[in-house]
Protein backbone atom coordinates (compact mmCIF):
# COMPACT_ATOMS: atom_id res chain seq x y z
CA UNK A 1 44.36 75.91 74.60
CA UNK A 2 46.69 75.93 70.94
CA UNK A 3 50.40 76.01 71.43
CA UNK A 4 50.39 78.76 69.44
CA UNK A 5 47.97 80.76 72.13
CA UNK A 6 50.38 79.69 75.04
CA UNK A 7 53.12 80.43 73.19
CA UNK A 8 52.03 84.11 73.03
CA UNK A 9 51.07 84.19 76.30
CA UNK A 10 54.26 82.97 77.61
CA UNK A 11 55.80 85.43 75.25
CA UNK A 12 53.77 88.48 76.53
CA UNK A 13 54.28 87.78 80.28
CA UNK A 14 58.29 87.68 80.10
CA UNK A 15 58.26 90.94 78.19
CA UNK A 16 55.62 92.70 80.94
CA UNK A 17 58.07 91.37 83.29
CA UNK A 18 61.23 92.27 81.70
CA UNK A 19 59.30 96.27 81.32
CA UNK A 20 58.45 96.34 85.03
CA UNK A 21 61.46 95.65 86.36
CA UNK A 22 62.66 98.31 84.30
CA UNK A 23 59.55 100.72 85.20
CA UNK A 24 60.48 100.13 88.96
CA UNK A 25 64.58 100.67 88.41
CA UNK A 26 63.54 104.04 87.04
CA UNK A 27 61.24 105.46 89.58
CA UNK A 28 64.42 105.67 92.21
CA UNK A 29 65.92 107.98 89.49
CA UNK A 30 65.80 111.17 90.39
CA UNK A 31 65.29 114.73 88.93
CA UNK A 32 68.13 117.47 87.28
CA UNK A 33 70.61 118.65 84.91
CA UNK A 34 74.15 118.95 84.53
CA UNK A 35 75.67 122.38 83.49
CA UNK A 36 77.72 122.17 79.82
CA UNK A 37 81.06 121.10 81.56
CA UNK A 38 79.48 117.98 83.37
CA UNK A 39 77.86 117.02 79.92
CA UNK A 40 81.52 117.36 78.60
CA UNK A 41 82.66 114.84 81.12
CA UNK A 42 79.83 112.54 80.77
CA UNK A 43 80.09 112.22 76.65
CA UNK A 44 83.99 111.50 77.14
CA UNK A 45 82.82 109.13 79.70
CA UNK A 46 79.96 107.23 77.23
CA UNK A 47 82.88 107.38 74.34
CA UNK A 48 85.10 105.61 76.38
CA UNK A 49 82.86 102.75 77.55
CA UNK A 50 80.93 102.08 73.97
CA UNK A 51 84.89 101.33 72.52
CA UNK A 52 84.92 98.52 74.59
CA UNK A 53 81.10 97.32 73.72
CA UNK A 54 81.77 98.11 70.50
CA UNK A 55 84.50 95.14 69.70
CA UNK A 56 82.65 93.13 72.39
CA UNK A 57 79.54 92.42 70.16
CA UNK A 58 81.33 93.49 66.73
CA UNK A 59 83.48 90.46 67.17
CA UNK A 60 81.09 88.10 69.50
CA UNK A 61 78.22 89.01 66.76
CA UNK A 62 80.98 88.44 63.66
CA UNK A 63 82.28 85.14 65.00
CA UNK A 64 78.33 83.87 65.58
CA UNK A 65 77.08 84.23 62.06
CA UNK A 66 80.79 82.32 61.19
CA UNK A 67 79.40 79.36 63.46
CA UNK A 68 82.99 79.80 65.35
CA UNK A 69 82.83 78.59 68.58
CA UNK A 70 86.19 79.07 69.43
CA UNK A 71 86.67 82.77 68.42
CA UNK A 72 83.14 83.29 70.30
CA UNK A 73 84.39 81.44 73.29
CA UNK A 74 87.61 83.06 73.58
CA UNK A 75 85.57 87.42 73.10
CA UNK A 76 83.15 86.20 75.62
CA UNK A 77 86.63 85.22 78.23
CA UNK A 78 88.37 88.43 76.71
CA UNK A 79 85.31 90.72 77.29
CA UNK A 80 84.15 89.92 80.01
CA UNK A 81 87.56 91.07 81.79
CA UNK A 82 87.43 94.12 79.76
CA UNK A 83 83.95 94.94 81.23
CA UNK A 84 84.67 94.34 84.53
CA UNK A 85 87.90 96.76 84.17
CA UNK A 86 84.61 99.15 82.80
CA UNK A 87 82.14 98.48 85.89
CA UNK A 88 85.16 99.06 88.27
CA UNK A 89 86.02 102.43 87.23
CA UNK A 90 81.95 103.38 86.57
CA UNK A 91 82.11 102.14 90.60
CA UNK A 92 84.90 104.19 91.19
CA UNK A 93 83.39 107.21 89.13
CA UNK A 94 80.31 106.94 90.61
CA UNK A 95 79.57 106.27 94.47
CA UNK A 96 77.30 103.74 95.20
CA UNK A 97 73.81 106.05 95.78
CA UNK A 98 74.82 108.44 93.19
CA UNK A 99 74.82 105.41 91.01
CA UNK A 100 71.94 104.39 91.31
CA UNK A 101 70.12 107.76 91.30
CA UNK A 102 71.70 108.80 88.22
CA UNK A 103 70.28 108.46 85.25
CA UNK A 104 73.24 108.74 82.83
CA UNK A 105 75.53 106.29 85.69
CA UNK A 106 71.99 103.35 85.76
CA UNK A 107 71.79 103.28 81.51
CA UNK A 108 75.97 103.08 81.00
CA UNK A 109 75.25 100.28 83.54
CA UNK A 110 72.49 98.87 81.37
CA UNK A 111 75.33 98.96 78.06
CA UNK A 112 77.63 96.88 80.24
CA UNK A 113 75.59 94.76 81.08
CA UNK A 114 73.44 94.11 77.72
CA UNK A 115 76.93 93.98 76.09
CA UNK A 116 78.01 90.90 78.50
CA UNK A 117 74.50 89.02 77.88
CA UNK A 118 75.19 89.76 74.32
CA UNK A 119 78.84 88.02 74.36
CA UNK A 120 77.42 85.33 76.82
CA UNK A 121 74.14 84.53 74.51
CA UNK A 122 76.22 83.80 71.48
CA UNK A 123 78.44 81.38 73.24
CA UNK A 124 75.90 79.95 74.53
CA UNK A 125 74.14 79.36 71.02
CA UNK A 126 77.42 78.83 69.10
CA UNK A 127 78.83 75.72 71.92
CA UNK A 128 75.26 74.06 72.08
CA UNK A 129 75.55 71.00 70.65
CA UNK A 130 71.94 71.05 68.85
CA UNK A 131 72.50 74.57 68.07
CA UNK A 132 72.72 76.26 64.91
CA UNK A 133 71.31 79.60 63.23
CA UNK A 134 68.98 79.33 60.23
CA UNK A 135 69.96 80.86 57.07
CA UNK A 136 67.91 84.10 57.59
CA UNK A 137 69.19 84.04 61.34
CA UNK A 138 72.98 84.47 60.09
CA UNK A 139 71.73 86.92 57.60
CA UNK A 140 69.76 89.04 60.53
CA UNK A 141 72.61 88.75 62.73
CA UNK A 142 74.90 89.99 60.13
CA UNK A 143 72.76 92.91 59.28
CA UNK A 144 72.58 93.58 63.21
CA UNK A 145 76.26 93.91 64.02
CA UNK A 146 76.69 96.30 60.80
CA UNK A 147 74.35 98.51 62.09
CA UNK A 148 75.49 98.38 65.50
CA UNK A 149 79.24 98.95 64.28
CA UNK A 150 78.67 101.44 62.19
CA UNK A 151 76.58 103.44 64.68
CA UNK A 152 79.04 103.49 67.31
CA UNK A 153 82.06 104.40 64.86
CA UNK A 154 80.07 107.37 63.97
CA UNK A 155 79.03 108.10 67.38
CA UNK A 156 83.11 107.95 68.32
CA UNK A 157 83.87 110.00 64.94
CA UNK A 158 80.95 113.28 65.83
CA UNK A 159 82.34 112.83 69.61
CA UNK A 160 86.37 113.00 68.97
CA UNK A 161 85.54 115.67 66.30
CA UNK A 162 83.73 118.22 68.95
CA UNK A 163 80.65 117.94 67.23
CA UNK A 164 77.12 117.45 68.96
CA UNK A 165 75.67 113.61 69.41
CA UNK A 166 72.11 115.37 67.56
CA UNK A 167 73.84 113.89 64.11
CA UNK A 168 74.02 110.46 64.97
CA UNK A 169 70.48 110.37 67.13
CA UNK A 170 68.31 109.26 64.01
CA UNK A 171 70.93 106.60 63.53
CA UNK A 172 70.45 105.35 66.77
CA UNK A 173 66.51 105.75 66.71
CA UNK A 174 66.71 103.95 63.68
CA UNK A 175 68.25 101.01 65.13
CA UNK A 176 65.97 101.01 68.04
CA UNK A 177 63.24 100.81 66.09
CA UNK A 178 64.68 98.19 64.06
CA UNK A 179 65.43 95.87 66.74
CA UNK A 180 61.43 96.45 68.16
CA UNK A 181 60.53 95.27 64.82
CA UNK A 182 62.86 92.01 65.18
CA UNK A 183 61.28 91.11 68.48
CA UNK A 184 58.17 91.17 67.37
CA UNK A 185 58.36 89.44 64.54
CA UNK A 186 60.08 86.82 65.81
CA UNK A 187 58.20 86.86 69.04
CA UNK A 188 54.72 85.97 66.76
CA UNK A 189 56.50 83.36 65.09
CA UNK A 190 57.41 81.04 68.17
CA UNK A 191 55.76 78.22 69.11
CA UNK A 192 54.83 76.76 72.27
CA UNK A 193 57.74 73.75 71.98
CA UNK A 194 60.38 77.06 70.97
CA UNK A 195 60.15 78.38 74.80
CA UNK A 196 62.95 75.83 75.62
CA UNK A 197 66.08 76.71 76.92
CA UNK A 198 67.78 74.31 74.62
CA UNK A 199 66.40 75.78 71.22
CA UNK A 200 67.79 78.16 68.69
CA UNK A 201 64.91 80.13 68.37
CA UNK A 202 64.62 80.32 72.31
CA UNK A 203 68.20 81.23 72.42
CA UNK A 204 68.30 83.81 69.83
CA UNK A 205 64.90 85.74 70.55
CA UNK A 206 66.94 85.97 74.41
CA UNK A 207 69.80 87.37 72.07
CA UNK A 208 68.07 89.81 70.25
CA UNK A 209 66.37 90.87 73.56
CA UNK A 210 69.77 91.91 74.76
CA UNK A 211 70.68 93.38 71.61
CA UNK A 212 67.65 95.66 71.70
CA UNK A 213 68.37 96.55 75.57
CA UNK A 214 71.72 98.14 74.39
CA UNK A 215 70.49 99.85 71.80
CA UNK A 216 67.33 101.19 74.18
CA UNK A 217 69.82 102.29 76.58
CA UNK A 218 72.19 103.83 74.09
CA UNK A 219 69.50 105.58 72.84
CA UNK A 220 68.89 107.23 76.09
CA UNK A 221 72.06 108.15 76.63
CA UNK A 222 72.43 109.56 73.97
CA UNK A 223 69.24 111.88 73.76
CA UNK A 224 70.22 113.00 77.41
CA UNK A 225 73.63 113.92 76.16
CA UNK A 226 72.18 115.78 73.84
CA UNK A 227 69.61 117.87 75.67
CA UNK A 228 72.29 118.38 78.15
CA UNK A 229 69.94 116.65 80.71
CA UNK A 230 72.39 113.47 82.42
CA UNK A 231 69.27 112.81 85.50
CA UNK A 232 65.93 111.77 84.31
């Protein structure tokens, strides 16, 4: 069999993985809605926790395409405490079976946690030793983290304004769709010898991976803000 074949294959069997795990996490989420004061709550809620994601991967994503392993090294120490602080109070918000029945409580779970793989993934490329981005890597990661940015600044702006999240939803749709498009183009372009742990194109199709989980989940968050409907 090629290397190009297995490489595929490999490819395709992580992913189906990756979406059953996922499939199964969501069938103990339950039914319901939340009346208009409870969606009030939750958005404040979501605002508060994307502030910290959002300088999490602006800077971990910023300091990556500068090959800075310090600066990366020193967001991934800096967030990481930050997110914990987050996961404590989303404990403390949310009781242990109500968090994991509810929808809105499993995908702001999801955002901390993509946004931790995403601050862990680029140390992890920017401290190997036989790491470094391509040219067109630097210039995709770039283009990521302005999107990304820019996204949640307007989400923040529409939220502390009073305004409904239905502006920025093609934004983030957008940026979904984007990142699907990344995967899969990147995906079709590895080779057998790339599914490594210890190369760059291993290590960066794992980082756009979590870069497309947060925006999946931020996605649904946000279209169950806006329908008013927190519990799948």
């Amino acid at each position: 069999m090629k290397p190009g074949i297995i490489a595929v294959i490999v490819l395709a069997v992580v992913v189906a993985v990756c979406l059953l795990i996922r499939v199964v996490r969501k069938r103990h989420i339950h039914s319901g809605s939340v009346d208009d004061g409870n969606v009030h709550d939750m958005c404040g809620y979501f605002i508060s926790t994307i502030r910290y994601c959002q300088s999490i991967i602006d800077a971990s994503l910023k300091y990556l395409a500068e090959d800075n392993d310090i600066e990366v090294c020193k967001t991934y120490r800096a967030g990481t405490d930050a997110l914990d602080t987050v996961s404590r109070q989303l404990r403390s918000t949310f009781p242990e079976d109500e968090r994991r029945d509810n929808a809105f409580a499993v995908y702001l779970n999801y955002l901390i946690e993509a946004t931790e793989k995403i601050a862990e993934t680029s140390r992890n490329i920017a401290t190997h030793p036989d790491s470094c981005l391509a040219e067109f890597q630097v210039c995709e990661v770039r283009t990521i983290r302005e999107h990304l940015v820019a996204m949640i600044t307007e989400t923040i702006r529409v939220a502390d304004a009073g305004e409904p999240l239905t502006s920025v939803a093609k934004n983030v749709s957008d940026n979904k769709d984007y990142m699907e498009g990344l995967i899969a183009m990147h995906g079709k372009a590895m080779k057998y010898d790339d599914f490594n742990d210890g190369a760059v194109g291993y290590s960066y199709l794992i980082l756009l991976y979590y870069l497309q989980s947060f925006v999946n989940s931020y996605n649904i968050v946000v279209k169950r803000l806006t329908a008013g409907n927190i519990v799948v």
